[in-house]
Protein backbone atom coordinates (compact mmCIF):
# COMPACT_ATOMS: atom_id res chain seq x y z
CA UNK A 1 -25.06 -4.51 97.08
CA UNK A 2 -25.13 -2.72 100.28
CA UNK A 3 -23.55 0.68 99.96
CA UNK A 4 -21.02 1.70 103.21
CA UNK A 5 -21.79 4.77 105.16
CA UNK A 6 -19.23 6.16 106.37
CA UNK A 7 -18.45 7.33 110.39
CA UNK A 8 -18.76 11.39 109.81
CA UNK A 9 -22.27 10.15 108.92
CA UNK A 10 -23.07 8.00 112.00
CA UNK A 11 -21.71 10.93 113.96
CA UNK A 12 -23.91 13.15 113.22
CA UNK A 13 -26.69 10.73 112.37
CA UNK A 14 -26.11 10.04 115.92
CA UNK A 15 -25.77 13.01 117.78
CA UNK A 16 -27.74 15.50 115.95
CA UNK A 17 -30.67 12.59 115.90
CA UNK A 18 -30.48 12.38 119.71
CA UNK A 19 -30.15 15.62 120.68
CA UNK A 20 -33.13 16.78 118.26
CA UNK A 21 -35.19 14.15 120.01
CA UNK A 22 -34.39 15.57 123.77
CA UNK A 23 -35.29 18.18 122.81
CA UNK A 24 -38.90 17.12 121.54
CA UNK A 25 -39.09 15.20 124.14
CA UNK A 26 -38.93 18.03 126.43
CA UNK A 27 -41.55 19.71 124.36
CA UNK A 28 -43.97 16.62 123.72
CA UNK A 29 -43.73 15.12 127.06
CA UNK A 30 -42.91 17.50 129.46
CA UNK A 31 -43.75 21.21 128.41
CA UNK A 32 -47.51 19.39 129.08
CA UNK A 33 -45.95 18.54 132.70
CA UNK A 34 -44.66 22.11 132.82
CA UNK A 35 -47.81 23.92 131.94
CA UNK A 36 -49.71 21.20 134.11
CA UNK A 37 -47.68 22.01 137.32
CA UNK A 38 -46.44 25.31 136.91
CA UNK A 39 -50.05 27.05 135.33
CA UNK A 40 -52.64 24.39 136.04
CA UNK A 41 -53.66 23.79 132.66
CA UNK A 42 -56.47 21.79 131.67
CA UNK A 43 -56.46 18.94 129.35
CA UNK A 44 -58.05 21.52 126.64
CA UNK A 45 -54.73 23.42 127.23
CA UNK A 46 -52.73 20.91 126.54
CA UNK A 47 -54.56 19.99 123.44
CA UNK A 48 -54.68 23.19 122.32
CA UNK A 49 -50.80 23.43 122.83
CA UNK A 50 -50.00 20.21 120.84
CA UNK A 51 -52.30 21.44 118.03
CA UNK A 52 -50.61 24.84 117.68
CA UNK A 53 -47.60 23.11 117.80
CA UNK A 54 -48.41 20.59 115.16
CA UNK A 55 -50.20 23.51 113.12
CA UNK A 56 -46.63 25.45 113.17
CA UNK A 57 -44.24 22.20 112.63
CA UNK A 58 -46.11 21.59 109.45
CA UNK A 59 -46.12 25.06 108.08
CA UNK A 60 -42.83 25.36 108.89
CA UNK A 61 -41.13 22.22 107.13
CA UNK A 62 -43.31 23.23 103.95
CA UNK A 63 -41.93 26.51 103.62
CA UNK A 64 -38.00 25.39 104.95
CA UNK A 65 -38.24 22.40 103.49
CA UNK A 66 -38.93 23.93 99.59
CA UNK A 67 -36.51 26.50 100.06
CA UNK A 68 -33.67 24.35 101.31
CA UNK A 69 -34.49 22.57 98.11
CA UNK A 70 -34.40 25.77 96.35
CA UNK A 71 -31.00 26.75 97.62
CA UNK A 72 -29.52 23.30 97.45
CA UNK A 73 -28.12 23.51 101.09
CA UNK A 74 -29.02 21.60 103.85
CA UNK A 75 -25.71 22.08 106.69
CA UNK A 76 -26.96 25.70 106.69
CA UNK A 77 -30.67 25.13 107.66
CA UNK A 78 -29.33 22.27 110.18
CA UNK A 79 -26.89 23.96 111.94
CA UNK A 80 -28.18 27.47 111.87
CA UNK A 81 -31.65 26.15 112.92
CA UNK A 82 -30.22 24.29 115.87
CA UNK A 83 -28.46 27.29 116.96
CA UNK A 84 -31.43 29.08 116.97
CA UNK A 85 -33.81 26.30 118.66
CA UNK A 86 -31.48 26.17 121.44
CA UNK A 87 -31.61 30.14 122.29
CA UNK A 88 -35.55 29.65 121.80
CA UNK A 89 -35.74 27.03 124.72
CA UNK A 90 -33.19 29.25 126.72
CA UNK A 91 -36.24 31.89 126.32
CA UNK A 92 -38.80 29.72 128.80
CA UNK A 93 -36.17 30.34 131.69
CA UNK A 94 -38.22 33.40 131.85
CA UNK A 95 -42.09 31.73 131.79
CA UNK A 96 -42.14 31.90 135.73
CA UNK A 97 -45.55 32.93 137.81
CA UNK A 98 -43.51 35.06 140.09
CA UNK A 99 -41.84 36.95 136.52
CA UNK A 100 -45.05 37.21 135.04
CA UNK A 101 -47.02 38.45 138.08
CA UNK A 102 -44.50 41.31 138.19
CA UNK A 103 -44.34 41.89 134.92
CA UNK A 104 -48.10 42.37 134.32
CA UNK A 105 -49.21 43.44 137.70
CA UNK A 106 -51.68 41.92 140.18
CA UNK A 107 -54.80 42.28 138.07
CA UNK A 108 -53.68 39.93 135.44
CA UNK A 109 -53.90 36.26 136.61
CA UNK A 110 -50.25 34.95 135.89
CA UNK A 111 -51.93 31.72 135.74
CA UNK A 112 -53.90 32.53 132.92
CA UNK A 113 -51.34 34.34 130.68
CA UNK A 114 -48.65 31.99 131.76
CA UNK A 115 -50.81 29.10 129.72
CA UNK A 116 -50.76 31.62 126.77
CA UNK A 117 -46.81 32.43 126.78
CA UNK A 118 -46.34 28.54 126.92
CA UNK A 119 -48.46 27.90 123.83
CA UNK A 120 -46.74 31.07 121.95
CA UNK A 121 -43.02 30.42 122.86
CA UNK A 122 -43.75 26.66 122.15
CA UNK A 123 -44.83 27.94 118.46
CA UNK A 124 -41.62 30.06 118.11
CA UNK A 125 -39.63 26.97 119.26
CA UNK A 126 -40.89 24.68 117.35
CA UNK A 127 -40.42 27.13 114.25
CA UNK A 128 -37.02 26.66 114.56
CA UNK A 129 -36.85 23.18 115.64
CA UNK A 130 -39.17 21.92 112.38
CA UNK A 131 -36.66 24.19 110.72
CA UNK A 132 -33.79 22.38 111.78
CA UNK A 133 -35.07 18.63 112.11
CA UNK A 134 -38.23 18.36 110.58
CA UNK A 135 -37.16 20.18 106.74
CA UNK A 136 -33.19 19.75 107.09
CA UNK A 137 -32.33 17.45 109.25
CA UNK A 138 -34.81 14.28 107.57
CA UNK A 139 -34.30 15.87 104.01
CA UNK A 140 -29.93 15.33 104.76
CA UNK A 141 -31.13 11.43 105.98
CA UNK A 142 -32.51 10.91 102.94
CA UNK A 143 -30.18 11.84 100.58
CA UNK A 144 -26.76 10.68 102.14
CA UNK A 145 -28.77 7.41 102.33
CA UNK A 146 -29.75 4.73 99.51
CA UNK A 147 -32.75 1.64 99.78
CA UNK A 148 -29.47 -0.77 100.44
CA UNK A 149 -28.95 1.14 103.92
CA UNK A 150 -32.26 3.37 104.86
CA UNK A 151 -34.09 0.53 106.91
CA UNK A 152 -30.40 0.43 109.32
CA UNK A 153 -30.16 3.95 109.23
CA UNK A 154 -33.95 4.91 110.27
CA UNK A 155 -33.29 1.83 112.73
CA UNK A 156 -30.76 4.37 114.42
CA UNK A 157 -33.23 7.32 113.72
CA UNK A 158 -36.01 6.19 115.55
CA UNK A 159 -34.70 4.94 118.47
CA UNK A 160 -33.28 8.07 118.94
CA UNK A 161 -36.82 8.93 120.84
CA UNK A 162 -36.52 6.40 123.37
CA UNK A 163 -32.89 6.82 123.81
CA UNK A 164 -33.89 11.06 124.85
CA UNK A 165 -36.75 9.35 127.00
CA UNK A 166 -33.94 8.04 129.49
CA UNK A 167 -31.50 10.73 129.18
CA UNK A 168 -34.23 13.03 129.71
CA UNK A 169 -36.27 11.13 132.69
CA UNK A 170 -32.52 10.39 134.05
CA UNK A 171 -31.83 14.12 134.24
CA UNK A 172 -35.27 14.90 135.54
CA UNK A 173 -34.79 12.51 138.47
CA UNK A 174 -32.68 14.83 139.91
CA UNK A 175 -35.28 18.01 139.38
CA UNK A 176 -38.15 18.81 142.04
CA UNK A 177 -40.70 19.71 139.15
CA UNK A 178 -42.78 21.18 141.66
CA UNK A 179 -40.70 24.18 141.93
CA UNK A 180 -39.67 27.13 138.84
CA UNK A 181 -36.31 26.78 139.69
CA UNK A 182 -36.09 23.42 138.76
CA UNK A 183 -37.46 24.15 135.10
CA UNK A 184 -35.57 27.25 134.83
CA UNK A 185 -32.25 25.17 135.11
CA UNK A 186 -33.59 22.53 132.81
CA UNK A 187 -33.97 25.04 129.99
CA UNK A 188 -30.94 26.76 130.54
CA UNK A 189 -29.27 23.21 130.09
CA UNK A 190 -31.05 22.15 127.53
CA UNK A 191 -30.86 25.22 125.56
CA UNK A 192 -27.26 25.55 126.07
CA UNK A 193 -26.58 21.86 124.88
CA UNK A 194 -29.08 22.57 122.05
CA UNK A 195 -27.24 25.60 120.61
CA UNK A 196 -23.88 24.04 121.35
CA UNK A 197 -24.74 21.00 118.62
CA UNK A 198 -25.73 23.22 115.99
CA UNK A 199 -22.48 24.62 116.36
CA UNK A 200 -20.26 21.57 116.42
CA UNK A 201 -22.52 21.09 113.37
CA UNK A 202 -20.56 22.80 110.49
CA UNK A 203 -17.51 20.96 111.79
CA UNK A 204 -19.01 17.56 111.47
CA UNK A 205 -21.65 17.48 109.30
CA UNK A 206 -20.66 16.30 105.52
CA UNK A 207 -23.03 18.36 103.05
CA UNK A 208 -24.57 15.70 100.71
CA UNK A 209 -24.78 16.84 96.62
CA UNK A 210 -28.04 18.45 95.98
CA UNK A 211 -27.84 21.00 93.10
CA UNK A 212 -30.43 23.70 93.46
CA UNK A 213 -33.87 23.53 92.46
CA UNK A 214 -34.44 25.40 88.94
CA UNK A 215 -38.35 25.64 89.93
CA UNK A 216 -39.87 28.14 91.67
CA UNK A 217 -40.11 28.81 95.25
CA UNK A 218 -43.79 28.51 95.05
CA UNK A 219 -43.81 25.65 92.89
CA UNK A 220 -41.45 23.86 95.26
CA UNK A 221 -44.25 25.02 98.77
CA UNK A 222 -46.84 23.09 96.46
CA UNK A 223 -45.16 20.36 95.36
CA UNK A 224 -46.71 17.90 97.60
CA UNK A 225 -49.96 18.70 97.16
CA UNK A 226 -50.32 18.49 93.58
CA UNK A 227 -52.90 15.64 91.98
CA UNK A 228 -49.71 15.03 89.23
CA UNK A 229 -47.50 14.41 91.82
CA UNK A 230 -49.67 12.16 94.32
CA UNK A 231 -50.21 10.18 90.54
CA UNK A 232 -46.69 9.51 90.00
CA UNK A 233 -45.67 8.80 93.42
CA UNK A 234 -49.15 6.73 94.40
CA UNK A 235 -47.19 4.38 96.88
CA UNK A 236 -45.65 6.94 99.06
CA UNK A 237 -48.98 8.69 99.93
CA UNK A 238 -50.46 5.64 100.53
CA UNK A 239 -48.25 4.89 103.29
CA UNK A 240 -48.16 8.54 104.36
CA UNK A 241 -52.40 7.60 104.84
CA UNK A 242 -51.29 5.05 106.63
CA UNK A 243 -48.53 7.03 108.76
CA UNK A 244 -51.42 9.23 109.41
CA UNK A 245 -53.65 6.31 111.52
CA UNK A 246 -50.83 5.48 113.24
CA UNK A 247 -49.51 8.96 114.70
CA UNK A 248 -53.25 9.70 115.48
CA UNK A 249 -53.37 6.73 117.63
CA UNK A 250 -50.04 7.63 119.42
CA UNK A 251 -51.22 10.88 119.78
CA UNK A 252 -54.40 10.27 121.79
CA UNK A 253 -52.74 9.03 124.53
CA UNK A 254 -48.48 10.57 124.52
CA UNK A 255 -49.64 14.09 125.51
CA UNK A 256 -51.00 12.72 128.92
CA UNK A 257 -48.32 9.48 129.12
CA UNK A 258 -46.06 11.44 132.28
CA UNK A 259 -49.04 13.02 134.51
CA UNK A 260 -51.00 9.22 133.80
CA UNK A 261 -47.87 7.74 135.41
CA UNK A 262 -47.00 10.02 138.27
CA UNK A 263 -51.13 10.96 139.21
CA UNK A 264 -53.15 8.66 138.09
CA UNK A 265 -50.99 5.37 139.03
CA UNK A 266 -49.20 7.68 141.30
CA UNK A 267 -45.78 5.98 140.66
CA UNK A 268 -43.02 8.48 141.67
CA UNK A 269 -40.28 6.44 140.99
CA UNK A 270 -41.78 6.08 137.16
CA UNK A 271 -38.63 6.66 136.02
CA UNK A 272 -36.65 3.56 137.50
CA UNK A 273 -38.99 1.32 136.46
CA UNK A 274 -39.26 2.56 132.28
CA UNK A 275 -36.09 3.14 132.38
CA UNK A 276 -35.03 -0.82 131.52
CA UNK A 277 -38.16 -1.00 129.69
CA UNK A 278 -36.64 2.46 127.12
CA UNK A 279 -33.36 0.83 127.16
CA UNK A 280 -34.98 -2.46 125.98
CA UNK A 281 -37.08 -1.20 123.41
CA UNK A 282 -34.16 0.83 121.83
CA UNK A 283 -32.18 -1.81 121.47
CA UNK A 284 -35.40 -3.79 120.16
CA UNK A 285 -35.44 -0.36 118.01
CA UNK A 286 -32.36 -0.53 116.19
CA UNK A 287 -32.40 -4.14 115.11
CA UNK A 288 -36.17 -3.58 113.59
CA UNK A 289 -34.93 -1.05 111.34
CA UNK A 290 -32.45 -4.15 109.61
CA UNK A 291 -35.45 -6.03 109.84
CA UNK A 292 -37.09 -4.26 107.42
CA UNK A 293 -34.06 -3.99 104.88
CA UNK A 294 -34.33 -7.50 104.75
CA UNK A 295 -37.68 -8.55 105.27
CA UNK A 296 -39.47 -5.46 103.93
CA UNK A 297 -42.30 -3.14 104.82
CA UNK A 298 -45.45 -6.09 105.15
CA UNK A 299 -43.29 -8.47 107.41
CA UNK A 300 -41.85 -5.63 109.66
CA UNK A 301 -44.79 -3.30 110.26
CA UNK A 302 -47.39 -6.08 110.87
CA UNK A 303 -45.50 -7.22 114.03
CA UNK A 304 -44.44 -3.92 115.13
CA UNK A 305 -47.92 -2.83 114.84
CA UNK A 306 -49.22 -5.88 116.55
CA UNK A 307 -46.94 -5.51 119.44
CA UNK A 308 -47.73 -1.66 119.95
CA UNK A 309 -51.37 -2.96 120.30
CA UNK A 310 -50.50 -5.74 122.95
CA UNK A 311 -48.78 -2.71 124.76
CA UNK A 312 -52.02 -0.76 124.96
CA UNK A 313 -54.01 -3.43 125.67
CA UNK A 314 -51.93 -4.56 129.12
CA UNK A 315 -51.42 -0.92 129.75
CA UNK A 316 -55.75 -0.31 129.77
CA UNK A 317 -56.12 -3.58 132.08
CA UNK A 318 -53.70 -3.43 134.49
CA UNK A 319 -52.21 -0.54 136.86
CA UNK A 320 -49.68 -3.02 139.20
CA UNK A 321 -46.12 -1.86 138.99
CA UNK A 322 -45.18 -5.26 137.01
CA UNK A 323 -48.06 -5.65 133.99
CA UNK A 324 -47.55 -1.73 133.50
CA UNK A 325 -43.72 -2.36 132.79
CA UNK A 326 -44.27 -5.06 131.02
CA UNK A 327 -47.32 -3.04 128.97
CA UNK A 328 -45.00 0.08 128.30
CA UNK A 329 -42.18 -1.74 127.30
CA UNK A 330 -44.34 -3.79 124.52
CA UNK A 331 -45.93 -0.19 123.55
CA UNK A 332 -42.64 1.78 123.43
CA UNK A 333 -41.36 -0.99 121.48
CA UNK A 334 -44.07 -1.21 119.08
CA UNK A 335 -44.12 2.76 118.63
CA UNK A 336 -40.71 3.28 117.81
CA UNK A 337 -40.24 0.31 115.58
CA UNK A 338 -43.38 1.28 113.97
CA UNK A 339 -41.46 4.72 113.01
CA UNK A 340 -38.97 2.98 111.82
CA UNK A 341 -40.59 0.74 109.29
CA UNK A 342 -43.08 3.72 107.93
CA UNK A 343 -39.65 6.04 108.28
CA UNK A 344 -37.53 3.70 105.74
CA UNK A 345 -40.74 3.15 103.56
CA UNK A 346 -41.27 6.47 103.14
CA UNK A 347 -37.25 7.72 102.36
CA UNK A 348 -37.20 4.86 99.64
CA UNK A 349 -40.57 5.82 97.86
CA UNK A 350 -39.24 9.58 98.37
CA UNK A 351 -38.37 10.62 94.66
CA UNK A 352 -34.44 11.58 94.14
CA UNK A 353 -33.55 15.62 94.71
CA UNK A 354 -37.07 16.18 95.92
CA UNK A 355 -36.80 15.38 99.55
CA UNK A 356 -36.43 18.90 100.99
CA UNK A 357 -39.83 19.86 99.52
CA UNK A 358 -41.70 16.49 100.53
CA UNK A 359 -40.89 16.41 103.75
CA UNK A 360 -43.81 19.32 104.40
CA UNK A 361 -45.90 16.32 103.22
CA UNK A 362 -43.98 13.75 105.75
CA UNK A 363 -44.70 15.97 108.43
CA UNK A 364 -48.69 16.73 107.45
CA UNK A 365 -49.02 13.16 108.52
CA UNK A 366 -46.41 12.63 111.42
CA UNK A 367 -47.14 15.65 112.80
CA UNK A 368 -49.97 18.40 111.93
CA UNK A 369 -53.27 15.76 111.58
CA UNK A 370 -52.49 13.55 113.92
CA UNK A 371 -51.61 16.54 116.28
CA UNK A 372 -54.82 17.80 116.30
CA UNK A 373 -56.79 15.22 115.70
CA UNK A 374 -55.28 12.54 118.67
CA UNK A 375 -54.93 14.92 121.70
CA UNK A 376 -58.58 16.27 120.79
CA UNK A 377 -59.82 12.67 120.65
CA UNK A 378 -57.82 12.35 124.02
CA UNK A 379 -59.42 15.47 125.21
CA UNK A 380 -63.05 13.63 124.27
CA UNK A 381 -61.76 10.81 126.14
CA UNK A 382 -61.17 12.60 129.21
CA UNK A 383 -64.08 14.74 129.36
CA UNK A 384 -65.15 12.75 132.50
CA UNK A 385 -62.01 12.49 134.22
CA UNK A 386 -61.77 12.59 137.73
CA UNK A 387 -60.52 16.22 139.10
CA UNK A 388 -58.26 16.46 142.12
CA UNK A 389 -57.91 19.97 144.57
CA UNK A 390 -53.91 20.98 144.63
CA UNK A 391 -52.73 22.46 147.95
CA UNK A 392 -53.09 26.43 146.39
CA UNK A 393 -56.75 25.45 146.23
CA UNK A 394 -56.53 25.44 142.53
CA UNK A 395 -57.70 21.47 140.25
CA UNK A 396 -56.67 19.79 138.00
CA UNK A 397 -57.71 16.62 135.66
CA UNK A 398 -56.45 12.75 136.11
CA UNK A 399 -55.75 10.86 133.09
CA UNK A 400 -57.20 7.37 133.14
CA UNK A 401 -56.85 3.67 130.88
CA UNK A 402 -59.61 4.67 128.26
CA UNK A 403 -56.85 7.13 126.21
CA UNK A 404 -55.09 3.73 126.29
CA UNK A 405 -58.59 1.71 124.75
CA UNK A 406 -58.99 4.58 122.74
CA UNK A 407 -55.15 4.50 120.83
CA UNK A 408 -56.39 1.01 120.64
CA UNK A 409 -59.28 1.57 118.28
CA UNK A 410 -57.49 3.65 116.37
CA UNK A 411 -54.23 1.47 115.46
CA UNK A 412 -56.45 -1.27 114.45
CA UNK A 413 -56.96 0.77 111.21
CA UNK A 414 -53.55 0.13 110.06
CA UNK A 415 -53.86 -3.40 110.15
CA UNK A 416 -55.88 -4.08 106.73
CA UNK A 417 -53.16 -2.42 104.49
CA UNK A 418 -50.67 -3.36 105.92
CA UNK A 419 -52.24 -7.04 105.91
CA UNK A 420 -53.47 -6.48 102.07
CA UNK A 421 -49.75 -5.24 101.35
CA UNK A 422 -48.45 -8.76 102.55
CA UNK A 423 -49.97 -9.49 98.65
CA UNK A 424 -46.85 -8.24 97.05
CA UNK A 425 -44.08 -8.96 96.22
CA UNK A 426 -42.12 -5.63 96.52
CA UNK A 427 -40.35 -4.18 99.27
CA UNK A 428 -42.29 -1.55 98.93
């Protein structure tokens, strides 16, 4: 029988969920247009950035993620980690050429160091973002929910992404992201908003019962990695493998999706025309994640999976305004209902009181392999890439179809478990 959630938890399912996303979003998709505009970073930069990144998200949610399991608490590391997040973002008000330049003095090239202080405040950020949603946020998901609800619940979860997409493209519409004092106001707003949610946060958020972990801190960090425990729980690291494939294939081509859009198909009004397509696909989003409560993981992932693919394959043939909607709408689609079905797969194979401590693991394959491994595939990719001269006389690199072949390739790799899973009978 399907257990009832209640609407405290849909509230802050809901906003904390959305607001968590803009602000990855922000991070994933446009501190890459930041550094890109603002510093001229190369595509190494930017790979380099999303592997740091990665590297500190997973570190993080090992560490946060035992000890929140060690403490028993997980309101605290939510709301005090959002707080927290949101003064970090108010911090890259300050990353500005002019700042820097003054700061440092003529000999330094602002340009240079300014590509540094982007990949170090992004680390501190995303410290206390993984902190936040990554160990706290996920671990409170999965125990306030049961397998009768997950699948509806994760539904909500991951279309969170797409939803921050359009708030976040909506609110950049009104930014000229060729100027500092565009991206200055965009971090004070976010930040603001940010640290305003993890206050509203101890007001709204219902603290679910997890006693404290007797176990050791230590024991708790390593948890995850132990041969025992991958023996006991064999079917969640299998999918986590397969989690991994996926991400990596996302990954080769997300840290380049904005500058492909507005350089290389040189659509300025980008954001009109995804803008149904987001809207679409979270809607699309939301309904998958039911899917798979009824139909389970086989049924649900092999057409999400397949549709993701038909994305990638319109989006590498085609650059006219129509096929490319039509291409990113099937993609965006696929990709978040994709997260969905791996999301609720993973949460019910998640063993009871041990979430906090597993979701290092979660993250090792959502976040820290595929981080590094995709963008520096995407780098490979791109080695060739056409290079443009800005007006300051300075380059920079344009992002063509083959990331789009090359996310491709790598999906395909999914498809034989998830084809041999079809086999049984289970769920999961």
């Amino acid at each position: 029988m399907k257990a009832k959630l209640g609407g405290r938890f849909w509230l802050s399912l809901t906003i904390f969920s959305l607001m968590g996303q803009i602000a990855w979003v922000v991070e994933n998709m446009y501190f890459n247009v930041f550094i890109y505009k603002m510093f001229s970073a190369t595509a190494a930069d930017i790979s380099n950035m999303v592997a740091a990144s990665a590297v500190t998200a997973t570190v993080t949610t090992i560490f946060m993620g035992a000890l929140s399991d060690k403490i028993g608490k997980r309101k605290l590391f939510i709301c005090g980690g959002y707080i927290l997040w949101g003064i970090s973002i108010l911090s890259f008000i300050f990353l500005r050429e002019d700042l820097i330049s003054k700061t440092l003095g003529l000999t330094v090239s602002a340009m240079t160091v300014g590509v540094s202080l982007t990949i170090i405040l992004d680390c501190v950020m995303t410290f206390f973002g993984s902190t936040a949603n990554d160990a706290a946020f996920n671990a409170w998901l999965t125990d306030s929910t049961d397998s009768s609800n997950r699948g509806a619940a994760e539904g909500i979860n991951a279309m969170m992404p797409l939803v921050s997409i359009l708030v976040v493209f909506g609110g950049f519409m009104f930014f000229d992201l060729e100027k500092a004092s565009s991206w200055s106001l965009i971090f004070a707003i976010i930040g603001g908003v940010v640290t305003a949610v993890g206050i509203l946060g101890f007001f709204i958020i219902k603290e679910p019962d997890v006693k404290p972990v007797k176990d050791s801190y230590i024991g708790g960090i390593i948890y995850g990695f132990r041969p025992k425990t991958i023996k006991e729980n064999l079917k969640l690291y299998i999918y986590l493998a397969c989690f991994i494939i996926f991400n990596i294939s996302i990954q080769i081509f997300m840290p380049y999706l904005i500058i492909y859009y507005e350089v290389t198909l040189k659509m300025s009004n980008y954001v009109l025309i995804m803008a149904p397509a987001i809207i679409i696909a979270s809607v699309v989003t939301a309904v998958w994640g039911k899917v798979y409560d009824k139909k389970g993981f086989s049924f649900s992932a092999a057409i999400s999976i397949t549709v993701l693919l038909l994305g990638y394959i319109l989006l590498y043939f085609t650059k006219a305004t129509l096929p490319v909607f039509v291409g990113s709408l099937l993609m965006m689609s696929g990709y978040l209902s994709s997260m969905a079905v791996f999301g609720a797969a993973i949460r019910d194979n998640t063993p009871a009181g041990k979430a906090g401590r597993l979701q290092g693991i979660r993250i090792f394959s959502q976040v820290l392999i595929p981080g590094v491994v995709g963008p520096m595939i995407g780098k490979k990719v791109l080695e060739n890439a056409e290079v443009i001269i800005n007006n300051d006389g300075t380059t920079s690199f344009v992002p063509d179809k083959n990331i789009f072949l090359a996310a491709a390739v790598a999906v395909i790799f999914t498809l034989p478990f998830i084809i041999r899973s079809f086999s049984s009978k289970n769920k999961t």
